[in-house]
C-alpha atoms as a PDB file:
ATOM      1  CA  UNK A   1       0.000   0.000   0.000  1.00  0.00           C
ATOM      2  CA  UNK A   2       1.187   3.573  -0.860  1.00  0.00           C
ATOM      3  CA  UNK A   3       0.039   6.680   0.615  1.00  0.00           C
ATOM      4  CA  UNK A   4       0.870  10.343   0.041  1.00  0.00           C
ATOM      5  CA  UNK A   5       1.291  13.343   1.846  1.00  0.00           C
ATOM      6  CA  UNK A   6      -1.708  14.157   0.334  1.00  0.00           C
ATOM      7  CA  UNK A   7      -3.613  11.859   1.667  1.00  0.00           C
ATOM      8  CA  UNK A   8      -4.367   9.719  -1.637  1.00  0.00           C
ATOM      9  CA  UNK A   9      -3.608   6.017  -1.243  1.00  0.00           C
ATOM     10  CA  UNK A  10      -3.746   3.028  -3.468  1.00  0.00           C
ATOM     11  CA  UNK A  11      -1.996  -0.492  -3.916  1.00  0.00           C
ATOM     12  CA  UNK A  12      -0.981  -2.745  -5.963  1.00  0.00           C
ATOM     13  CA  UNK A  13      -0.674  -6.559  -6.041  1.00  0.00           C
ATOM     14  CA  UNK A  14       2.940  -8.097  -3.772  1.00  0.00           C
ATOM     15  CA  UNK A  15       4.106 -10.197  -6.619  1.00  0.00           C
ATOM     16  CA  UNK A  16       3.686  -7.259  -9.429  1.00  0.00           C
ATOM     17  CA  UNK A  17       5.202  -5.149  -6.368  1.00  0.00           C
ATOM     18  CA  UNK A  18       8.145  -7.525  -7.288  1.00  0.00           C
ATOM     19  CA  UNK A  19       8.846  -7.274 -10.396  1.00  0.00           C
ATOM     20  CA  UNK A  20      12.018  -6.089 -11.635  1.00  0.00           C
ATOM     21  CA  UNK A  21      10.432  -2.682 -14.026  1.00  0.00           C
ATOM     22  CA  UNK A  22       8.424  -1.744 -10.715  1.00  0.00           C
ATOM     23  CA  UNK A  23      10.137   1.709  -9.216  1.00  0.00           C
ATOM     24  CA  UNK A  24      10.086   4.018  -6.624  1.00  0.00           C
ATOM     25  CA  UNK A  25      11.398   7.191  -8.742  1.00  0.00           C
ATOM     26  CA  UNK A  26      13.231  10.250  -6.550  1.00  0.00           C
ATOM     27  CA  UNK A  27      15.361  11.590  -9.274  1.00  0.00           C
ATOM     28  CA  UNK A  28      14.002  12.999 -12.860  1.00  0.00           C
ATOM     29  CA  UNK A  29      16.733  12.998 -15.808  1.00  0.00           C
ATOM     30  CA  UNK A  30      19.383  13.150 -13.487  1.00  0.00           C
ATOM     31  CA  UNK A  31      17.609  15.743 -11.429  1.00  0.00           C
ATOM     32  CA  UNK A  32      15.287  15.979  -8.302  1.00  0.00           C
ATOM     33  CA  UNK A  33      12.144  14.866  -8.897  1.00  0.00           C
ATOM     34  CA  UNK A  34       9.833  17.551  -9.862  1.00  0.00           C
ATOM     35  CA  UNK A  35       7.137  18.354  -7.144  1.00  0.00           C
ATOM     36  CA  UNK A  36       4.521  18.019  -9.898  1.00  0.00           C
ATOM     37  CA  UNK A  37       5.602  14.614 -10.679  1.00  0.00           C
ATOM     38  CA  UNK A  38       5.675  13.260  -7.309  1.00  0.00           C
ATOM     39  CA  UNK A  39       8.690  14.451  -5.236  1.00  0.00           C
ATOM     40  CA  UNK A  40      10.335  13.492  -2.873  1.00  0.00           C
ATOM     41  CA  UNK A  41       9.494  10.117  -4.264  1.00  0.00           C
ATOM     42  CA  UNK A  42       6.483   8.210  -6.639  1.00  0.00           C
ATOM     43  CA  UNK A  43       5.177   4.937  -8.042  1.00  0.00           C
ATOM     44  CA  UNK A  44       5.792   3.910 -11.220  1.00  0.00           C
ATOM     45  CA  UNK A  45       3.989   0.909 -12.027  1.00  0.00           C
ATOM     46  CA  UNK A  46       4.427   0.641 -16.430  1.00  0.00           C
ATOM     47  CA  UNK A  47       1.314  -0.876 -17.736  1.00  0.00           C
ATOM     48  CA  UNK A  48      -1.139   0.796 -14.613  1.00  0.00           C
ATOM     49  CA  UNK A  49      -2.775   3.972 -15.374  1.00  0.00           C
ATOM     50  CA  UNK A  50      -1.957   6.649 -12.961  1.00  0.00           C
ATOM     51  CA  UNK A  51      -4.711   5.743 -10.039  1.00  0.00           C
ATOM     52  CA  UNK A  52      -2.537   3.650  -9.253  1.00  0.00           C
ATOM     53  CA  UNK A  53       1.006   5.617  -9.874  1.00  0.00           C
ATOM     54  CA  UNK A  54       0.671   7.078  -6.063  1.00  0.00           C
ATOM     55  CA  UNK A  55       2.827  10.612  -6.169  1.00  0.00           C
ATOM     56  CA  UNK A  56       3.952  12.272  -3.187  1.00  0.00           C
ATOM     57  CA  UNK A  57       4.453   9.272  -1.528  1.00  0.00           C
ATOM     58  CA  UNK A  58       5.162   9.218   2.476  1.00  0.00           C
ATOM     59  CA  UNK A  59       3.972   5.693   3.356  1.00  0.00           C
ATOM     60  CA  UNK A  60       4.651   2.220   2.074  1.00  0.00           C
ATOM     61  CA  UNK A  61       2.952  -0.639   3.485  1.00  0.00           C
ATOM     62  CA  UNK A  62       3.091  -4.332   2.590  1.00  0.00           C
ATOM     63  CA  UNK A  63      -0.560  -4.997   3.460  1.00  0.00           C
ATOM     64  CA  UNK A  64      -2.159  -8.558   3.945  1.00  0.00           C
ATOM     65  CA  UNK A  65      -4.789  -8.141   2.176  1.00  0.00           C
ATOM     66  CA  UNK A  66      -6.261  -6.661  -0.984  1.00  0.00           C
ATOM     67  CA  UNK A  67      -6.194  -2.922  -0.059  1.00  0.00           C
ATOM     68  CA  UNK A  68      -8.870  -1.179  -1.334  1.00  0.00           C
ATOM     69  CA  UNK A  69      -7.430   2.473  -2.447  1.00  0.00           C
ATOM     70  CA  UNK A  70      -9.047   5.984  -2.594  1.00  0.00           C
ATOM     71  CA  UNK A  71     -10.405   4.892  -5.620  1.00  0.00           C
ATOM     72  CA  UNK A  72     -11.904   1.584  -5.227  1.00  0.00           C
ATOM     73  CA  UNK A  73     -13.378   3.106  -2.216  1.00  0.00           C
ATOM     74  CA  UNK A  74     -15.489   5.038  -4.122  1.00  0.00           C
ATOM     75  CA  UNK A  75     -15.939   1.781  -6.714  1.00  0.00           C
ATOM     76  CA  UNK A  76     -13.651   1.980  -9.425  1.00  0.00           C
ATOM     77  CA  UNK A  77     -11.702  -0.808 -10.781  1.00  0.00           C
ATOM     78  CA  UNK A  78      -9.080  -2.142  -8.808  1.00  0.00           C
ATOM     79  CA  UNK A  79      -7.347  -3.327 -12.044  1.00  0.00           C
ATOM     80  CA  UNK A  80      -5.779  -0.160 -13.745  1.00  0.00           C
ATOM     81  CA  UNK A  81      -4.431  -2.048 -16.233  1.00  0.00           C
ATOM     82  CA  UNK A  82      -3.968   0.884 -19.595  1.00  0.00           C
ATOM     83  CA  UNK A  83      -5.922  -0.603 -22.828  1.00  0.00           C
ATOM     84  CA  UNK A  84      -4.676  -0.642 -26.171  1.00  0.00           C
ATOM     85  CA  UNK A  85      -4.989   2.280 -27.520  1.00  0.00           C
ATOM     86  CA  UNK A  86      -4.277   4.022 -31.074  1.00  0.00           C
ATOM     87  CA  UNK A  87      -5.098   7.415 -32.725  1.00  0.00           C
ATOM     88  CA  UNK A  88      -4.877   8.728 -36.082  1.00  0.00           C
ATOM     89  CA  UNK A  89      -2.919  12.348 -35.530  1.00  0.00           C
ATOM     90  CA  UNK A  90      -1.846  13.594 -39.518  1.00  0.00           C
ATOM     91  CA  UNK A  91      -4.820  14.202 -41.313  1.00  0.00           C
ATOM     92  CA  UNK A  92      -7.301  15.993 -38.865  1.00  0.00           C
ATOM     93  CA  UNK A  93     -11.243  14.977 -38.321  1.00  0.00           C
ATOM     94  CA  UNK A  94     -13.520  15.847 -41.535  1.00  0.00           C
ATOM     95  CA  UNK A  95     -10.243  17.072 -43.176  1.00  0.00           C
ATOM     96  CA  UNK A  96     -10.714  17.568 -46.886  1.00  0.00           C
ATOM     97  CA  UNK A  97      -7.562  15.794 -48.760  1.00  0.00           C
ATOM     98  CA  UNK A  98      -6.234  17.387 -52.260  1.00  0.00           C
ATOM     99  CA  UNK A  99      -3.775  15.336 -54.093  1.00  0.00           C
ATOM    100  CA  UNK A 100      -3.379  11.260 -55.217  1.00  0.00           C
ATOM    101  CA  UNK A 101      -1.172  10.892 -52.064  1.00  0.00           C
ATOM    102  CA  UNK A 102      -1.743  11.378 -48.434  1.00  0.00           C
ATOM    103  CA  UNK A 103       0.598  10.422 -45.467  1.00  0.00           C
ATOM    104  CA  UNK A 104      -1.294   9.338 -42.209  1.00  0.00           C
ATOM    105  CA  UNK A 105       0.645   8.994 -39.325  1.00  0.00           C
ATOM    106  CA  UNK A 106      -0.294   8.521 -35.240  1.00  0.00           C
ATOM    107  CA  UNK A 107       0.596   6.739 -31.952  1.00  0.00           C
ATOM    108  CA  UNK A 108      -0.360   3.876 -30.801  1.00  0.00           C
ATOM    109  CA  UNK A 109       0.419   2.161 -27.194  1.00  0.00           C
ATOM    110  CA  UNK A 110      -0.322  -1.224 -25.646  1.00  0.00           C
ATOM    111  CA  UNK A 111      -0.539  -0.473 -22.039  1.00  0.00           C
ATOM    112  CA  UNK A 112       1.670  -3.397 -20.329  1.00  0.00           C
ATOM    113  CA  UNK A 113       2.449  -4.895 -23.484  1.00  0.00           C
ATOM    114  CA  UNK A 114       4.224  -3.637 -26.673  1.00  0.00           C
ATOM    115  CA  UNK A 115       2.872  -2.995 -30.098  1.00  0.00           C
ATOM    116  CA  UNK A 116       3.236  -5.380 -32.533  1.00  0.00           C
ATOM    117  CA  UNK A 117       1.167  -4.377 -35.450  1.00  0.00           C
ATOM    118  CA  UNK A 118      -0.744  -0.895 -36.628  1.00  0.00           C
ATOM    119  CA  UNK A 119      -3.110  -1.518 -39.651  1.00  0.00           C
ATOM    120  CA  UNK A 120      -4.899   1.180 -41.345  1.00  0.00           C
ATOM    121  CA  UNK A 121      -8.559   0.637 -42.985  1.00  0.00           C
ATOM    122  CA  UNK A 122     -10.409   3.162 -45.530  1.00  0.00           C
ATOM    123  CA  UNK A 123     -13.447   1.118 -45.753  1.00  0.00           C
ATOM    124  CA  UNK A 124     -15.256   1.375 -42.197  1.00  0.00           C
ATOM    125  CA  UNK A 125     -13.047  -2.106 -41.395  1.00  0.00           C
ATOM    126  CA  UNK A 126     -13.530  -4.468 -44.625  1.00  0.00           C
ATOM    127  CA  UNK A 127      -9.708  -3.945 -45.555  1.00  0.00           C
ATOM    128  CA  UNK A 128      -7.022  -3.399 -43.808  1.00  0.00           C
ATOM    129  CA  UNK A 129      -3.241  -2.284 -44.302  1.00  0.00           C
ATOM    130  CA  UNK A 130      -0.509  -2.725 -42.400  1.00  0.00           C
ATOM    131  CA  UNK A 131       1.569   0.560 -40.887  1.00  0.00           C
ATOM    132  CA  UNK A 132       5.561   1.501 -40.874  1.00  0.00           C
ATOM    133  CA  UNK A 133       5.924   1.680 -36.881  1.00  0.00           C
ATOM    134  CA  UNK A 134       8.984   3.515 -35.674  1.00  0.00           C
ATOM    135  CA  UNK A 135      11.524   1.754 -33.362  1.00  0.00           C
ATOM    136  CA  UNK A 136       9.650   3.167 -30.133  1.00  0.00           C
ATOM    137  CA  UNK A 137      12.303   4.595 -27.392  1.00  0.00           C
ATOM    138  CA  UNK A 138      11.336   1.658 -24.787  1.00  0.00           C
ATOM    139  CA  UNK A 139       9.577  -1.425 -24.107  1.00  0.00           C
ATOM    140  CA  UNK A 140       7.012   0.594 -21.718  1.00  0.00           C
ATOM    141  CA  UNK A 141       6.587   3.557 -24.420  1.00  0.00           C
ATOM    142  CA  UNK A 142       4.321   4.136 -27.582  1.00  0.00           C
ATOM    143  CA  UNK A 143       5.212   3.836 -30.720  1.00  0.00           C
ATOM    144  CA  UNK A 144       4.815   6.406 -34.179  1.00  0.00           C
ATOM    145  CA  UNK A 145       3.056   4.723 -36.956  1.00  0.00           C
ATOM    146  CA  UNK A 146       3.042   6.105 -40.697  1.00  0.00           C
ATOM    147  CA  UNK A 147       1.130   4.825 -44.004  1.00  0.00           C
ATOM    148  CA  UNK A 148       1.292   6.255 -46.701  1.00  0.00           C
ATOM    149  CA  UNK A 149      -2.349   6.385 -48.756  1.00  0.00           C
ATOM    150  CA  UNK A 150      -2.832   6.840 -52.443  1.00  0.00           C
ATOM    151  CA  UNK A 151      -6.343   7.077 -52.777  1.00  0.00           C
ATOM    152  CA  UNK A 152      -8.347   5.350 -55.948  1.00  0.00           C
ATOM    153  CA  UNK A 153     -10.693   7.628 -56.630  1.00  0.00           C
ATOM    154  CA  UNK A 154     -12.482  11.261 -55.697  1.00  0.00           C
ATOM    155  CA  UNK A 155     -14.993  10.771 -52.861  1.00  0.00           C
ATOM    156  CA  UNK A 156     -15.604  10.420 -48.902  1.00  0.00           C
ATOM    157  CA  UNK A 157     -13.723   7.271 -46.277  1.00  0.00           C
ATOM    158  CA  UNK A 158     -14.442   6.315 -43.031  1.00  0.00           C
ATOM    159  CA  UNK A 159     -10.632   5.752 -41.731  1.00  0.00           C
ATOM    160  CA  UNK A 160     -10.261   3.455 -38.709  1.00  0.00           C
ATOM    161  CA  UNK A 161      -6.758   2.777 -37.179  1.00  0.00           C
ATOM    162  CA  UNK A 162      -6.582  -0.650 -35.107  1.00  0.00           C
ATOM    163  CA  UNK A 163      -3.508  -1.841 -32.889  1.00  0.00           C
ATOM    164  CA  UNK A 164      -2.460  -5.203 -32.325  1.00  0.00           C
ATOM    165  CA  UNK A 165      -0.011  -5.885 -29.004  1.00  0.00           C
ATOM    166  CA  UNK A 166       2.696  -8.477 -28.617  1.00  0.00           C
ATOM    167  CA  UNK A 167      -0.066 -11.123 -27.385  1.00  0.00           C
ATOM    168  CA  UNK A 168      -2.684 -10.573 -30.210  1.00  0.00           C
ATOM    169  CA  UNK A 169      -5.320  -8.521 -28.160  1.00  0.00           C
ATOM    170  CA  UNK A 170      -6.186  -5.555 -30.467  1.00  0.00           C
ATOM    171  CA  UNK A 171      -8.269  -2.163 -30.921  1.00  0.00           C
ATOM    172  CA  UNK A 172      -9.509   0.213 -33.011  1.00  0.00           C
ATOM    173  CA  UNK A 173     -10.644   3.911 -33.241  1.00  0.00           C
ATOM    174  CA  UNK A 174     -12.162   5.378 -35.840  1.00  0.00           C
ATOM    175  CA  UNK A 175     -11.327   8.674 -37.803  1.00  0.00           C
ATOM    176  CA  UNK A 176     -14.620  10.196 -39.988  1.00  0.00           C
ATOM    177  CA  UNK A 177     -17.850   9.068 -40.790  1.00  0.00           C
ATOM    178  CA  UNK A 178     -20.376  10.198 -37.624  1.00  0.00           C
ATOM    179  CA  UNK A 179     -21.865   7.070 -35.937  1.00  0.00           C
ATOM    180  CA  UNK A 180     -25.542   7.105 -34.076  1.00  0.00           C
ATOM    181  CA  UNK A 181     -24.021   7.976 -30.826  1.00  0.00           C
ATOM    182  CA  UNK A 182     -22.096  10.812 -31.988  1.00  0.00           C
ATOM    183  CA  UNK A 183     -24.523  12.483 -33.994  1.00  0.00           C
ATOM    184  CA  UNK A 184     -26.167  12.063 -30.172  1.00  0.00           C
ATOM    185  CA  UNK A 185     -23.639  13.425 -28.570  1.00  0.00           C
ATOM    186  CA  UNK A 186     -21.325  11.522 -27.614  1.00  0.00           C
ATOM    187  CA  UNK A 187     -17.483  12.636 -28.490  1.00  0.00           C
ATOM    188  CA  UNK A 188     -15.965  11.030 -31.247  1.00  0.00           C
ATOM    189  CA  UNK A 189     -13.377   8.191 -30.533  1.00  0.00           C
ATOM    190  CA  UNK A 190     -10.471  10.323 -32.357  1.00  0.00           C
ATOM    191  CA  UNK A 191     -10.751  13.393 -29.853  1.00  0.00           C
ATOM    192  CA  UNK A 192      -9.924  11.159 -26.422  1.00  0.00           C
ATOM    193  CA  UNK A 193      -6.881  12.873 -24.642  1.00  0.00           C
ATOM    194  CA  UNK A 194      -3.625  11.407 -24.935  1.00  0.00           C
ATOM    195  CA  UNK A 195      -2.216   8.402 -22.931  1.00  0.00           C
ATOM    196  CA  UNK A 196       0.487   8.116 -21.206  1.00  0.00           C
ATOM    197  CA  UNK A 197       2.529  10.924 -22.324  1.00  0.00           C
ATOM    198  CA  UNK A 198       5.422  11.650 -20.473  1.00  0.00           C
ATOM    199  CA  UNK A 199       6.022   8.196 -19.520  1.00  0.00           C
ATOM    200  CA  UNK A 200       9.216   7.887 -20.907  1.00  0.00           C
ATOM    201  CA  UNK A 201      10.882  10.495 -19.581  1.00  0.00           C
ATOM    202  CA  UNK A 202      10.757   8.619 -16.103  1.00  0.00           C
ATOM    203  CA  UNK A 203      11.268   5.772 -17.438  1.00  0.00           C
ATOM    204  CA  UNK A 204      14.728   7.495 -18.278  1.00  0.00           C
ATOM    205  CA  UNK A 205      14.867   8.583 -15.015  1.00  0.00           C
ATOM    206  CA  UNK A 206      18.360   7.569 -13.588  1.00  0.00           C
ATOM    207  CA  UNK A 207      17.144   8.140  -9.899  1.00  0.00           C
ATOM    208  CA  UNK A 208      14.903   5.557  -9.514  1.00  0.00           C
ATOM    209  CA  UNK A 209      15.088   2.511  -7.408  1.00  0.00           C
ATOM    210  CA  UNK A 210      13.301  -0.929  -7.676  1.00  0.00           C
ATOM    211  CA  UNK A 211      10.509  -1.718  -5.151  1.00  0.00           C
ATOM    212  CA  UNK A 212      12.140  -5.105  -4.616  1.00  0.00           C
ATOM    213  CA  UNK A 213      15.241  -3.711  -3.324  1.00  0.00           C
ATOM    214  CA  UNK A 214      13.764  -1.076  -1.129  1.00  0.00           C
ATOM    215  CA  UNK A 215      11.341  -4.494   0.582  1.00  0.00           C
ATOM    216  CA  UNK A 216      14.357  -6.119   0.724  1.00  0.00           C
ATOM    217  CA  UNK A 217      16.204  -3.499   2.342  1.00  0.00           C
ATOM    218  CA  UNK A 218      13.558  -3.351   4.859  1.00  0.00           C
ATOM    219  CA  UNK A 219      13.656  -6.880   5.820  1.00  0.00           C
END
């Protein structure tokens, strides 16, 4: 169990407490950790989304038990594991294309896994074609993908972008055409806020210390 000095607490489980990419970060790039990123110390948990990342951290607790955090308190999953996710960046939404060739290019990240594929589709999901990903920076990071599109003939396509991680679960999010629910209301799939950005700075972080040897340390 972690707590912080603001009184936030979660936990995760004692065996993925153990694992080797599990850290207790106090330096940033060589540098104290910056007070908006958790100093004097934070979880970082790759693969959790930040409920569970406790900043500000004060406390540590091996707990026996399944401690139920400020979150699940209040009913929330006590999972946090991040979902695939992808997202068409290069064109924009309803963006009017001139010219036979068009470059489309996005992220795409696969939460505790890596990425393994990136297909494109121009027919609402019928076809599909397989992306250029970039060599991402890490395991824990997400990756660039680019296609490049030359398109048959004059007219409108419904784009959808799908991602496929290193154990086959996959995704999708789609780019124009307005469904049922978002002529409702309901925001469109493309305009979701970014993931996970900033990740792999820590990640870089020299200052950080494994939450095995700090248990270990304590026993």
């Amino acid at each position: 169990m972690f707590r912080g000095i603001d009184g936030y607490d979660d936990s995760i489980p004692f065996k993925r407490a153990m694992q080797d990419d599990v850290m207790i970060a106090f330096l940033m790039n060589g540098e104290k950790l910056p007070k908006e990123h958790g100093f004097p110390v934070r979880l970082l948990v790759p693969g959790l989304y930040g409920i569970k990342n406790v900043k500000w951290i004060v406390e540590i607790e091996v707990y026996p038990g399944d401690y139920q955090g400020y979150w699940q308190r209040k009913g929330w999953t006590d999972d946090g594991t991040i979902k695939i996710f992808s997202r068409i960046d290069s064109p924009g939404h309803y963006q009017t294309l001139r010219g036979a060739e068009q470059k489309f290019r996005g992220i795409a990240f696969g939460g505790p896994n890596s990425i393994s594929k990136v297909e494109l589709s121009f027919d609402a999901g019928r076809t599909w074609n397989e992306c250029e990903i970039e060599p991402p920076m890490s395991p824990y990071s997400w990756v660039i993908w680019n296609y490049t599109w030359k398109s048959p003939q004059r007219g409108k396509f419904q784009t959808v972008v799908r991602a496929t991680d290193t154990k086959g679960n996959c995704r999708l999010r789609r780019l124009s055409g307005r469904s049922q629910r978002e002529r409702a209301g309901y925001t469109p799939l493309l305009r979701m806020s970014k993931v996970c950005e900033g990740i792999a700075g820590l990640l870089r972080a020299r200052g950080t210390h494994g939450l095995k040897a700090l248990v270990r340390r304590a026993q």
